[in-house]
N, C-alpha and C. Protein backbone atom coordinates (compact mmCIF):
# COMPACT_ATOMS: atom_id res chain seq x y z
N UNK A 1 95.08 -74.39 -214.69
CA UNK A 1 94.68 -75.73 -214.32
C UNK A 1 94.46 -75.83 -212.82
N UNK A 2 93.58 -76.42 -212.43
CA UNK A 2 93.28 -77.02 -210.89
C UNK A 2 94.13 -77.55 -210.43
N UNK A 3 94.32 -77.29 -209.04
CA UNK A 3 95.69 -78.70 -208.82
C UNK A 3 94.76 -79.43 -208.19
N UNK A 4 95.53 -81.00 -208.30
CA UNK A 4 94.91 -82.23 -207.98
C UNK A 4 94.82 -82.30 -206.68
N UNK A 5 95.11 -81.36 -206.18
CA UNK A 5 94.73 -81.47 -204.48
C UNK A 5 93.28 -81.42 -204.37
N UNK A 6 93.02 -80.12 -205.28
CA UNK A 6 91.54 -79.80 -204.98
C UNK A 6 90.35 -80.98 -205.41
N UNK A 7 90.86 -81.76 -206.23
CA UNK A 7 90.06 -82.77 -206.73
C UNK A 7 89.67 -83.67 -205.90
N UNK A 8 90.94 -83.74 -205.25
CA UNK A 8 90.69 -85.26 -204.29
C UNK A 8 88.99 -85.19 -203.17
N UNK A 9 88.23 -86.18 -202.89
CA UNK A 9 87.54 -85.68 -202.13
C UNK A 9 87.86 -85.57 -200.48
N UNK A 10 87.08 -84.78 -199.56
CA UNK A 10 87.57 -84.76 -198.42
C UNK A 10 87.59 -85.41 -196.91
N UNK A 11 88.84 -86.16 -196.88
CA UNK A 11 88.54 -86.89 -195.72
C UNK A 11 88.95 -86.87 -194.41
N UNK A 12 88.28 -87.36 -193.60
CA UNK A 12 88.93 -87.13 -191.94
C UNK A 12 89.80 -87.20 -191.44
N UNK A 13 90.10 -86.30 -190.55
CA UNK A 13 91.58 -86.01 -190.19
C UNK A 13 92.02 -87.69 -189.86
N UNK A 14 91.49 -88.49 -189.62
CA UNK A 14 92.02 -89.52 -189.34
C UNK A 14 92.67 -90.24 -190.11
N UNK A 15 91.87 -90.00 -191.71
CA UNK A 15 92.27 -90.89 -192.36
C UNK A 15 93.77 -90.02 -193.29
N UNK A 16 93.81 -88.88 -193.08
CA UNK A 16 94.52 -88.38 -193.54
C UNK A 16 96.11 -88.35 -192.81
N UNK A 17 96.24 -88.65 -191.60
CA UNK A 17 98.04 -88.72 -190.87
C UNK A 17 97.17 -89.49 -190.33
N UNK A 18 98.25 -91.03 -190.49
CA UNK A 18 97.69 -91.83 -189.21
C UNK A 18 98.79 -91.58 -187.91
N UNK A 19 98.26 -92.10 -186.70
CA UNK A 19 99.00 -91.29 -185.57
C UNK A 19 99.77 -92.67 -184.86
N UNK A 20 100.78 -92.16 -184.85
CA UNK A 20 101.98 -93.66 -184.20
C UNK A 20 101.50 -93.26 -182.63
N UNK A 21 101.16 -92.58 -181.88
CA UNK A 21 100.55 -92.64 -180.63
C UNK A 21 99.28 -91.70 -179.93
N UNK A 22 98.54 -91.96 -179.30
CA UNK A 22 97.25 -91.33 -179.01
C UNK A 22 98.25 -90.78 -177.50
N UNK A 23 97.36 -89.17 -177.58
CA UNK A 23 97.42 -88.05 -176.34
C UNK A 23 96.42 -87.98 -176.05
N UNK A 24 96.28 -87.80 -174.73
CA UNK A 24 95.01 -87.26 -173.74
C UNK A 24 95.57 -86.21 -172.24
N UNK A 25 94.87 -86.08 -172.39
CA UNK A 25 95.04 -84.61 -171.21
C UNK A 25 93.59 -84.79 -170.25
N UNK A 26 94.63 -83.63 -169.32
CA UNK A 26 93.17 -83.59 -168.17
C UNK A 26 92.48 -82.20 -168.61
N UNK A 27 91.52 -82.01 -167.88
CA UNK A 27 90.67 -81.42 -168.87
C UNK A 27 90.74 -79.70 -169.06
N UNK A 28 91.62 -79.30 -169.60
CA UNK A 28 91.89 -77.70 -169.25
C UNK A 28 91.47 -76.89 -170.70
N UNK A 29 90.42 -76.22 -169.83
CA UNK A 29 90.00 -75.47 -170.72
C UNK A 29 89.56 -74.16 -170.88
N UNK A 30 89.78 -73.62 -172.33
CA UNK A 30 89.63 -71.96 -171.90
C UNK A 30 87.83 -71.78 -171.53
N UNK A 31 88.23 -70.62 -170.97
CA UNK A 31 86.58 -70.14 -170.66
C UNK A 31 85.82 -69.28 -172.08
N UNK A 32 84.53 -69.70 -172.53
CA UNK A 32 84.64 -70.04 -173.53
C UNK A 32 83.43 -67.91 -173.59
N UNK A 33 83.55 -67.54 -174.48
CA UNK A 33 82.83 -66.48 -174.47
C UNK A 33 81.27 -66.33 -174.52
N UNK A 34 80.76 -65.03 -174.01
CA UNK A 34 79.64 -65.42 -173.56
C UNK A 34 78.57 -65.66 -175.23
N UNK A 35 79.16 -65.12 -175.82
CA UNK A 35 78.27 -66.21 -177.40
C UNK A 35 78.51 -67.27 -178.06
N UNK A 36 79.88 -67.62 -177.41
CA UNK A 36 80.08 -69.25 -177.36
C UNK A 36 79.13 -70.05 -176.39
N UNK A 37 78.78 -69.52 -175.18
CA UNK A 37 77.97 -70.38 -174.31
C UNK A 37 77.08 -70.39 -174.81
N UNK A 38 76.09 -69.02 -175.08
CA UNK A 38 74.74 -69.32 -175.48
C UNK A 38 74.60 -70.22 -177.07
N UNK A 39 75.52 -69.84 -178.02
CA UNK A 39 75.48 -70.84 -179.10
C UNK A 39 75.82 -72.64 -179.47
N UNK A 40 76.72 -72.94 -178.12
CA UNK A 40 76.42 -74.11 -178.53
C UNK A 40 75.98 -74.87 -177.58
N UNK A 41 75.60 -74.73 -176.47
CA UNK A 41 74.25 -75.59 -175.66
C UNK A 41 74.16 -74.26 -174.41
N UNK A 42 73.35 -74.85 -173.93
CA UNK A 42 72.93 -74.36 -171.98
C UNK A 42 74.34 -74.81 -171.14
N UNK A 43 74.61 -74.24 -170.54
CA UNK A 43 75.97 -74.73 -169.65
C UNK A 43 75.14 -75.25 -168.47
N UNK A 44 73.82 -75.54 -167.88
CA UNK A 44 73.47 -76.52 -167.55
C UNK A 44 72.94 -77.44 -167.41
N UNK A 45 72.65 -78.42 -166.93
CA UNK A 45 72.19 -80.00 -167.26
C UNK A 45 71.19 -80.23 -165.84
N UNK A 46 70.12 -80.02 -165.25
CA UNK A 46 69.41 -80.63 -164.30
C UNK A 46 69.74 -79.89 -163.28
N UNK A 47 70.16 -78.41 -163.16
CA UNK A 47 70.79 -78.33 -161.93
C UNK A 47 72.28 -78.59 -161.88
N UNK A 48 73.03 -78.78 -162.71
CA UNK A 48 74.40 -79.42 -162.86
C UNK A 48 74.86 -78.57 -164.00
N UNK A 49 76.08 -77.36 -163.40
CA UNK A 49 76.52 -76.51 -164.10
C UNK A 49 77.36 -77.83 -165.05
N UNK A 50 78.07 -76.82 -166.13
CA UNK A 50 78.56 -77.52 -167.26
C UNK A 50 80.03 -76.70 -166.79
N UNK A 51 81.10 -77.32 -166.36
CA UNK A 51 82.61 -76.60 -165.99
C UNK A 51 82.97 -75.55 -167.72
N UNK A 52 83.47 -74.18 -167.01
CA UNK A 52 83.91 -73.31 -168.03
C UNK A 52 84.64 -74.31 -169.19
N UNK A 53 83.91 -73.52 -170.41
CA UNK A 53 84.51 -74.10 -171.40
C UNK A 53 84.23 -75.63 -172.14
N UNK A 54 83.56 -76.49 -171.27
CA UNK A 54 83.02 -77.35 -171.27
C UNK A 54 82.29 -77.22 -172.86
N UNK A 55 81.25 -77.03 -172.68
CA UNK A 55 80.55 -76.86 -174.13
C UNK A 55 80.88 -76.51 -175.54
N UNK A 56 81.72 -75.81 -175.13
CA UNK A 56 82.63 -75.59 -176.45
C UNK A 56 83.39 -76.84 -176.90
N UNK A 57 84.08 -77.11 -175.79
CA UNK A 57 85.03 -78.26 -175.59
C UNK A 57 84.31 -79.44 -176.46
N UNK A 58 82.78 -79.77 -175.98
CA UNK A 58 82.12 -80.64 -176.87
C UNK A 58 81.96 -80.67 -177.79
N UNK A 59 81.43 -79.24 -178.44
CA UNK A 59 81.09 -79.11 -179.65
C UNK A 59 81.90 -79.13 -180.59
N UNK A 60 83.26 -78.88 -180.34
CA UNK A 60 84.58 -79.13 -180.94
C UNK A 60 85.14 -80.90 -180.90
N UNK A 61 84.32 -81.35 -180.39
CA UNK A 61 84.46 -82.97 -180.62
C UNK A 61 83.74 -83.63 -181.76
N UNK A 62 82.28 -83.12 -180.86
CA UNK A 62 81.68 -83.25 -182.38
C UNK A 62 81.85 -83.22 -183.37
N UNK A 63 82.08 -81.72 -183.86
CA UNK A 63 82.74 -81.44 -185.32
C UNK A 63 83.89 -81.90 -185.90
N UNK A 64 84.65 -82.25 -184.99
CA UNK A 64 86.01 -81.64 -185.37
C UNK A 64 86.82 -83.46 -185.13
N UNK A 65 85.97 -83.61 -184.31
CA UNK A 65 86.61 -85.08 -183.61
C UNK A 65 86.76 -86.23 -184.85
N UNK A 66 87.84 -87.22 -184.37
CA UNK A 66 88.00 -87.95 -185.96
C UNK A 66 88.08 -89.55 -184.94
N UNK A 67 88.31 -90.39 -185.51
CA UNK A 67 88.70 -91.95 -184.88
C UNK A 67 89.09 -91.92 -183.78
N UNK A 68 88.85 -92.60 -182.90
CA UNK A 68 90.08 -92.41 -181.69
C UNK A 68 89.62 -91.29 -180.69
N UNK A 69 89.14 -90.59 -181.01
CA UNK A 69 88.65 -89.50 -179.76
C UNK A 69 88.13 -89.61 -178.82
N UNK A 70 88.33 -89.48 -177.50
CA UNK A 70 87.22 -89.92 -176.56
C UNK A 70 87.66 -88.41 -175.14
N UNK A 71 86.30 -88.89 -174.61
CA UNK A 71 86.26 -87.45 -173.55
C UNK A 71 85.72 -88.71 -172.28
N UNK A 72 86.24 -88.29 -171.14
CA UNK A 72 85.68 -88.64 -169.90
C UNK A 72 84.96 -87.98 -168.84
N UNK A 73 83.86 -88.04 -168.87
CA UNK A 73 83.20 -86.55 -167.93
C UNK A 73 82.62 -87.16 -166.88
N UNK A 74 82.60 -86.31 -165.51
CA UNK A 74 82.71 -86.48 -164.24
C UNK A 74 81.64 -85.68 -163.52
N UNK A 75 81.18 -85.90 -162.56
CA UNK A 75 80.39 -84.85 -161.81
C UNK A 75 81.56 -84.55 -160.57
N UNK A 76 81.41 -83.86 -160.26
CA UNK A 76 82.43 -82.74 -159.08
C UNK A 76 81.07 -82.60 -158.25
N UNK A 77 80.91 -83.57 -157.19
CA UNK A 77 79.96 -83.72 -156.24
C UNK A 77 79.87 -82.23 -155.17
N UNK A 78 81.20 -81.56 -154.98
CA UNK A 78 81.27 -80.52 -154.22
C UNK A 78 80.36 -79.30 -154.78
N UNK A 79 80.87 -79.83 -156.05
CA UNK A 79 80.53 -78.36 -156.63
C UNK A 79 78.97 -78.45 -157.70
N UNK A 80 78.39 -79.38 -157.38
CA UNK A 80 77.47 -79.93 -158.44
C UNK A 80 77.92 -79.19 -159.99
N UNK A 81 79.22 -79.65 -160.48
CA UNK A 81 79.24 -79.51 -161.73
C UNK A 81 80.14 -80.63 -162.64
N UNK A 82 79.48 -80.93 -163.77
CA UNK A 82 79.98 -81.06 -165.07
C UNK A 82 81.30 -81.17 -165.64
N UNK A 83 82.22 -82.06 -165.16
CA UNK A 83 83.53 -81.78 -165.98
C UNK A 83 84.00 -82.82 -166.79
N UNK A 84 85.36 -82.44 -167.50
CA UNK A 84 85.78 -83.38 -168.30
C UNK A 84 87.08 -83.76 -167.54
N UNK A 85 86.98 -84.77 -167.37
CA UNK A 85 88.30 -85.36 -166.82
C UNK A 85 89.30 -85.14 -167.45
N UNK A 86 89.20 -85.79 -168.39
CA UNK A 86 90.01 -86.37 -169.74
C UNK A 86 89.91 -86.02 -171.07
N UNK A 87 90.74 -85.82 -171.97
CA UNK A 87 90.37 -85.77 -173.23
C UNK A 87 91.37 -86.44 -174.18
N UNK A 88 91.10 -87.29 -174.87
CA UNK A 88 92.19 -88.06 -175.74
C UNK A 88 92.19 -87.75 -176.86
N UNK A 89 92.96 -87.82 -177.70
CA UNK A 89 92.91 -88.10 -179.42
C UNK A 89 93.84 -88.90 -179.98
N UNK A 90 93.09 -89.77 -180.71
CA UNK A 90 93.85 -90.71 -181.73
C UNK A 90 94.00 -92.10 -180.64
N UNK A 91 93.13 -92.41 -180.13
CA UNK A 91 92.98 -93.62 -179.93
C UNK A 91 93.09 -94.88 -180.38
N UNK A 92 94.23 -96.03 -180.08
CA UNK A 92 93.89 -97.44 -181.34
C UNK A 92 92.71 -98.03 -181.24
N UNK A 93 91.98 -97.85 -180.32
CA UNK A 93 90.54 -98.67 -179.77
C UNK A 93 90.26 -98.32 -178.76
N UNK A 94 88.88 -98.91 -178.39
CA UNK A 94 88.54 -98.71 -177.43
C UNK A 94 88.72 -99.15 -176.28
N UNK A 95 89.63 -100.08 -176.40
CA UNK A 95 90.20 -100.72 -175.25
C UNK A 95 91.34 -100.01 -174.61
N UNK A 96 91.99 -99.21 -175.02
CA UNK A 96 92.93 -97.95 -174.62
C UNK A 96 91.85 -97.13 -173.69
N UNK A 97 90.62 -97.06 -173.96
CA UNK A 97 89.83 -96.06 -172.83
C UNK A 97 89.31 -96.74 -172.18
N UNK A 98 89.01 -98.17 -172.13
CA UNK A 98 88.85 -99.12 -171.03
C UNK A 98 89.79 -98.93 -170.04
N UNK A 99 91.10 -98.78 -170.39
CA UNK A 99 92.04 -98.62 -169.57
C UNK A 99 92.72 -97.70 -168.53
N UNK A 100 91.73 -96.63 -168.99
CA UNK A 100 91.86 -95.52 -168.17
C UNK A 100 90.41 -95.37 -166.91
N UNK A 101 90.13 -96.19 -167.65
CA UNK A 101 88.62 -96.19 -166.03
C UNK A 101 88.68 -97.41 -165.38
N UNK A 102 89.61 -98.17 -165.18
CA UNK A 102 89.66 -99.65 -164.58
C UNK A 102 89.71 -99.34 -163.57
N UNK A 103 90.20 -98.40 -162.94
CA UNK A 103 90.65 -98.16 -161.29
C UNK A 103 89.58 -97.01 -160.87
N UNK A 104 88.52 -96.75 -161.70
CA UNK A 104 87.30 -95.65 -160.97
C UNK A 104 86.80 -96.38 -160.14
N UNK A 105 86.29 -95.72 -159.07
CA UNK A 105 85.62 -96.23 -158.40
C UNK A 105 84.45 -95.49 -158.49
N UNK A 106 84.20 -94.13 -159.11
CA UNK A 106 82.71 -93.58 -159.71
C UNK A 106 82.70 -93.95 -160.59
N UNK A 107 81.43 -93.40 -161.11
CA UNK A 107 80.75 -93.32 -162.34
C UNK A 107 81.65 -92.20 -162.70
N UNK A 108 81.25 -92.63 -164.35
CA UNK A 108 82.40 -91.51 -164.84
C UNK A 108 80.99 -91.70 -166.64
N UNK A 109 80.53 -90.77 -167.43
CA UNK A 109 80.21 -90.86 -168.78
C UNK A 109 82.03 -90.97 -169.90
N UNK A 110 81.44 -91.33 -170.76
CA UNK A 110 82.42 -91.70 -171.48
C UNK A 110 81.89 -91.22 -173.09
N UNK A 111 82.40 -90.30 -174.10
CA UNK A 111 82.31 -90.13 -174.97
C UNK A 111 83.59 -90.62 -176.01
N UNK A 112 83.33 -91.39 -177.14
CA UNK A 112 83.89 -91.90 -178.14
C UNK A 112 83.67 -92.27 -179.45
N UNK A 113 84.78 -91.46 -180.40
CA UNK A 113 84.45 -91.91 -181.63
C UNK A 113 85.07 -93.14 -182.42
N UNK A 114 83.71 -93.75 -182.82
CA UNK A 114 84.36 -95.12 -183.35
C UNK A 114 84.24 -95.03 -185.21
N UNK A 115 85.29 -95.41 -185.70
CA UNK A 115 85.34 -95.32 -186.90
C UNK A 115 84.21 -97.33 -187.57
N UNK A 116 83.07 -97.11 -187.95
CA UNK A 116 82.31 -98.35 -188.34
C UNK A 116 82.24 -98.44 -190.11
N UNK A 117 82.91 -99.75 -190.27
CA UNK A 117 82.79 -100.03 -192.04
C UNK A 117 81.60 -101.11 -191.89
N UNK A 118 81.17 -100.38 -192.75
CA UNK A 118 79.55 -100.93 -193.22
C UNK A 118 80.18 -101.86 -194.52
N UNK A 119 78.93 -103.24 -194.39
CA UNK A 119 78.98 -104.20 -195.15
C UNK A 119 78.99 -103.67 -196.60
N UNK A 120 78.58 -102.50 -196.88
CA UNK A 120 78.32 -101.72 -198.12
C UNK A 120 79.38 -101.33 -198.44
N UNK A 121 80.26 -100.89 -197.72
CA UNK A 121 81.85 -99.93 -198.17
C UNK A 121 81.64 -99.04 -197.49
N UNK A 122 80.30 -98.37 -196.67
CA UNK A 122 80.09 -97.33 -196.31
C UNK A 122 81.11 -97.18 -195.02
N UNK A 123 81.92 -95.61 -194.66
CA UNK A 123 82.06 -95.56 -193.44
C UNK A 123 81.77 -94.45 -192.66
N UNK A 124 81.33 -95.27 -191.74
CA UNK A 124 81.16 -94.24 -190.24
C UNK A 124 81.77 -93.41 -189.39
N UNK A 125 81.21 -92.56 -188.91
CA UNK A 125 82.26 -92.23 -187.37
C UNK A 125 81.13 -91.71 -186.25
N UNK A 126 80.39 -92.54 -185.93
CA UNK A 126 79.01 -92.38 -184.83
C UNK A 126 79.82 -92.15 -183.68
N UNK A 127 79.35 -91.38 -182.35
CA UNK A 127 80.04 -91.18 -181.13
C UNK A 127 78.97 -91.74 -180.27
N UNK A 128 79.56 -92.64 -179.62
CA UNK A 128 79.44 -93.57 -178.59
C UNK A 128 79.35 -92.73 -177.33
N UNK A 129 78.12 -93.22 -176.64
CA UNK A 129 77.94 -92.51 -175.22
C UNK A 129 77.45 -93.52 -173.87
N UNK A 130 78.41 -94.03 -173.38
CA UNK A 130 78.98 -94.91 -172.54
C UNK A 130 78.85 -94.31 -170.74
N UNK A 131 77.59 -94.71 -170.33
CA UNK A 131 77.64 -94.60 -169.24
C UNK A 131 78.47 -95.79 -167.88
N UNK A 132 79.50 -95.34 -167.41
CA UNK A 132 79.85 -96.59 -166.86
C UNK A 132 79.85 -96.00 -165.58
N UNK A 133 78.92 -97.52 -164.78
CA UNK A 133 78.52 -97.55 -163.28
C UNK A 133 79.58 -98.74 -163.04
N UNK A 134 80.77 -98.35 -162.14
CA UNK A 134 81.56 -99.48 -161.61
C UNK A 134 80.77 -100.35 -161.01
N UNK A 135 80.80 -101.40 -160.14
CA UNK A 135 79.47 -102.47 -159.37
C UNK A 135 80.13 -101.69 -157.61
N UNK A 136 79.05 -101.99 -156.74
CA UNK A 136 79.06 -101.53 -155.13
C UNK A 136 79.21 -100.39 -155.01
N UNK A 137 78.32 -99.13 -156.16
CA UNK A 137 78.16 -98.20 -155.90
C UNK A 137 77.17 -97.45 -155.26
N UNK A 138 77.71 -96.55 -154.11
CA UNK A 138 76.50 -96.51 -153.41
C UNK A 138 74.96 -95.75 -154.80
N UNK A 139 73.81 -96.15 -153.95
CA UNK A 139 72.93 -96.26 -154.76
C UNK A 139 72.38 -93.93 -154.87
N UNK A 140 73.14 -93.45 -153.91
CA UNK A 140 72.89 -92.15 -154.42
C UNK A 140 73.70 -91.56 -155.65
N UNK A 141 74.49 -91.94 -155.72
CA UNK A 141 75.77 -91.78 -156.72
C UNK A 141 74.95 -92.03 -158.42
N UNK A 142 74.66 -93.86 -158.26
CA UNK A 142 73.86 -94.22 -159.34
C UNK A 142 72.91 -93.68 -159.77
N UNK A 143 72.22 -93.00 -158.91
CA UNK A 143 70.66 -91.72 -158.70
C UNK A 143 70.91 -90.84 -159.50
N UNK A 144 72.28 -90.24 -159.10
CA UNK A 144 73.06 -88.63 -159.53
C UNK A 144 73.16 -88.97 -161.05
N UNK A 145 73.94 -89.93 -161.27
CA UNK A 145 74.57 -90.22 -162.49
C UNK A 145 73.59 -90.75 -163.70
N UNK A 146 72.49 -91.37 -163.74
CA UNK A 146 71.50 -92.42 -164.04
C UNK A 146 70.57 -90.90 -164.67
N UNK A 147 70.46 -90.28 -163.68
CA UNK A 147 69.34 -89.38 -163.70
C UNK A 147 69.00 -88.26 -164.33
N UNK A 148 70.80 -87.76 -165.29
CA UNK A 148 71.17 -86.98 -165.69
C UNK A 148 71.26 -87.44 -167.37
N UNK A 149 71.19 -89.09 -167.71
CA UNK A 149 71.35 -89.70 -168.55
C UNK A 149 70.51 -88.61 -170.09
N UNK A 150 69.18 -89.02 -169.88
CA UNK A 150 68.51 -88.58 -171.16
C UNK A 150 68.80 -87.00 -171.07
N UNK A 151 69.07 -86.35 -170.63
CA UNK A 151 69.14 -84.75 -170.85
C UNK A 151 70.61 -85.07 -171.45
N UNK A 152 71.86 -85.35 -171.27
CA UNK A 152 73.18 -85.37 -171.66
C UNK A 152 72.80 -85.77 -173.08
N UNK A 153 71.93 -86.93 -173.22
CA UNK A 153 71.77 -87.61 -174.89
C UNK A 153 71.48 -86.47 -175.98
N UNK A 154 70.90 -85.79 -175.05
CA UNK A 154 70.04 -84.77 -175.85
C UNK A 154 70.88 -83.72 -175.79
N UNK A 155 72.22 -83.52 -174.99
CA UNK A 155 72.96 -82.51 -175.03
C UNK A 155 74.25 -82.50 -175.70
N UNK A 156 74.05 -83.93 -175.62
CA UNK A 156 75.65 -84.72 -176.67
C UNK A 156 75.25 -85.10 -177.83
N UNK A 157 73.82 -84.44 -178.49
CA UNK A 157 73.28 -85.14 -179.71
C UNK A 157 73.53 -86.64 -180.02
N UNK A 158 73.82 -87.60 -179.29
CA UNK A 158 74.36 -88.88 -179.18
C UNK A 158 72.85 -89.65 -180.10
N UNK A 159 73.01 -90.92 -180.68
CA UNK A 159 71.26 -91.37 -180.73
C UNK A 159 71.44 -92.05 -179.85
N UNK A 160 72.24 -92.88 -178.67
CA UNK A 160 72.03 -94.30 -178.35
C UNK A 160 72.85 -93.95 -177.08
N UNK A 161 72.51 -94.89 -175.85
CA UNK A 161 73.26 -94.82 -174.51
C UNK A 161 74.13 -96.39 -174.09
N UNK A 162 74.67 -96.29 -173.98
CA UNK A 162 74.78 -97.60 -173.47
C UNK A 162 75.68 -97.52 -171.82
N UNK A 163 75.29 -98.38 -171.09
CA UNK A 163 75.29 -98.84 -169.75
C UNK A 163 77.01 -99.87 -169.67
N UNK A 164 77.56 -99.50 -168.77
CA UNK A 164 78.42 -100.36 -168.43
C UNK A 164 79.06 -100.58 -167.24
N UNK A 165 79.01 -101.66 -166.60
CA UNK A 165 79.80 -102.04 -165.32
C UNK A 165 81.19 -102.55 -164.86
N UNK A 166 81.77 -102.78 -166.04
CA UNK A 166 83.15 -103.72 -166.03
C UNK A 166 83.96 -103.14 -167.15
N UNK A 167 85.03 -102.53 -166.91
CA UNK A 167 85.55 -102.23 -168.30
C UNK A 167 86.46 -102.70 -168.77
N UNK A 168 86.98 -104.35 -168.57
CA UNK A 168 86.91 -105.26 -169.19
C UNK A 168 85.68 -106.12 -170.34
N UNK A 169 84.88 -105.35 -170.15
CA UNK A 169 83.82 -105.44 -171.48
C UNK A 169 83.58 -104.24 -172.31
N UNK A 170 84.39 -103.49 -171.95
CA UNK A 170 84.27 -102.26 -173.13
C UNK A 170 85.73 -102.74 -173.90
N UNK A 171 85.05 -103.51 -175.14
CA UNK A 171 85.72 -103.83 -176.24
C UNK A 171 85.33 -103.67 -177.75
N UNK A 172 86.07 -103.45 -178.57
CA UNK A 172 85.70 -102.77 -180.23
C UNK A 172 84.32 -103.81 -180.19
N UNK A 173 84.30 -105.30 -180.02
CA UNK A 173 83.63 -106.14 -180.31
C UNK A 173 81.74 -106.04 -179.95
N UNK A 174 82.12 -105.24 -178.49
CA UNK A 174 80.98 -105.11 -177.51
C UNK A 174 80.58 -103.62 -178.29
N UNK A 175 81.18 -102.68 -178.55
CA UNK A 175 80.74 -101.52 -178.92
C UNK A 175 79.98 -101.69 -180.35
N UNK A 176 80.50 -102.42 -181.00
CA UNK A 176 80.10 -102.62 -182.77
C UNK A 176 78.56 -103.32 -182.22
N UNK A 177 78.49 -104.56 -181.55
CA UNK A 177 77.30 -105.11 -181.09
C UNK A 177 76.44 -103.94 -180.71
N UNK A 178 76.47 -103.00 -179.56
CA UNK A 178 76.16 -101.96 -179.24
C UNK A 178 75.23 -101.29 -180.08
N UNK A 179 76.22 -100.30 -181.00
CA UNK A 179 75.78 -99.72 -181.96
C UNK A 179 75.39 -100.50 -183.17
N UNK A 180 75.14 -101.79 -183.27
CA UNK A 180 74.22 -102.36 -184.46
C UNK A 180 73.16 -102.92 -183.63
N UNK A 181 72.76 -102.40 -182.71
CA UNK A 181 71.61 -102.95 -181.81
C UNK A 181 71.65 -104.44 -181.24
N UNK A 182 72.72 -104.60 -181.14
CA UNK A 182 72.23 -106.14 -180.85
C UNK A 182 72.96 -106.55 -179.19
């Protein structure tokens, strides 16, 4: 006989242990091998290396990432490269990663997965790609950051960008609007 494990169908780590608290870390990561680089993107973006490990790091979000996940990536102006600040898992909302960029004073991209129940029963887990420009930034910064936008979309397979200045408006409410176009 089968056991009834195998029957069940398969669902996201999220929905499977829910998590009494969300972890995030700064961004340490192994250096990823050289057929890991070439297989899951270009390690660079415009002139803008992608920090070791980086890409992997993503692509393991992608896949692997469940509710609650979010990444914070940075440019390292010294070094014109690519990093991840941050990396969380098991987030209650998105207002927990509002909370960690209130005191930037850069631009910082923001990757997050939001779990969306469709009027149908259907559910989601689309990743949110959140550019946030604090306000009285100098206007080369906005250049750097702005400019790099559509190549990242296309490197974060993301469909949609969204812009933000205040992160007191990055709320579940504003993101659902967001991602239903409105």
């Amino acid at each position: 006989l089968a056991s009834s494990a195998h029957a069940l169908p398969r669902r996201r780590a999220a929905e499977r242990s829910p998590r009494a608290a969300h972890t995030c870390g700064a961004g340490t990561l192994r250096s990823p091998t050289r057929t890991e680089s070439h297989m899951y993107m270009a390690d660079e973006v415009l002139g803008y290396k992608m920090a070791d490990g980086m890409s992997a790091a993503i692509k393991s979000f992608q896949l692997r990432g469940s509710s609650g996940d979010a990444m914070v990536i940075r440019i390292v102006h010294s070094s014109d490269e690519l990093q991840i600040e941050e990396s969380c898992k098991g987030l209650s909302s998105i207002e927990d990663l509002a909370e960690k960029i209130e005191d930037a004073i850069e631009p910082r991209y923001l990757l997050f997965i939001h779990k969306q129940s469709h009027t149908d029963g259907r559910v989601s887990y689309p990743i949110a790609f959140v550019v946030f420009m604090p306000p009285n930034v100098p206007a080369s910064l906005k250049m750097m950051y702005t400019r790099l936008v559509p190549a990242l979309v296309e490197k974060f397979r993301v469909a949609k960008q969204f812009s933000l200045s205040d992160p007191e408006d990055l709320t579940t409410e504003w993101l659902e609007e967001k991602l239903a176009g409105r």
